[in-house]
Protein backbone atom coordinates (compact mmCIF):
# COMPACT_ATOMS: atom_id res chain seq x y z
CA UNK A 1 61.48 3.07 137.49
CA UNK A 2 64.11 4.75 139.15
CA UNK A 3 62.14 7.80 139.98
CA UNK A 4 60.44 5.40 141.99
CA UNK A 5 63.32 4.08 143.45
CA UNK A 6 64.50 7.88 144.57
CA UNK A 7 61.17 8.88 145.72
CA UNK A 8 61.33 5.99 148.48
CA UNK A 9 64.93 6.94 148.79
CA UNK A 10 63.64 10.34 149.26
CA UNK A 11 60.65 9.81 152.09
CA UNK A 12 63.26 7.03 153.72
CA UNK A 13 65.57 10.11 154.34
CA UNK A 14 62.33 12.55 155.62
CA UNK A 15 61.07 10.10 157.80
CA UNK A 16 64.57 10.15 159.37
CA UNK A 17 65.00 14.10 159.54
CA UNK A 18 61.17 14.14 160.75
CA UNK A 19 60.15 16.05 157.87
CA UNK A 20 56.45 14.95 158.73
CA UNK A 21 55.08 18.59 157.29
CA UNK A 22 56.22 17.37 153.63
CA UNK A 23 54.04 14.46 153.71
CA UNK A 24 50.72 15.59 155.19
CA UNK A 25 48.02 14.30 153.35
């Protein structure tokens, strides 16, 4: 689905600007 598509889009473009805190599990 393409909210798929933009989530990965979406914790490609953290995982670039370190935003580490937004995916701590």
């Amino acid at each position: 689905p393409a909210a798929n598509a933009t989530f990965h889009l979406a914790e490609a473009v953290w995982d670039e600007m370190g935003v580490e805190s937004l995916k701590e599990d």
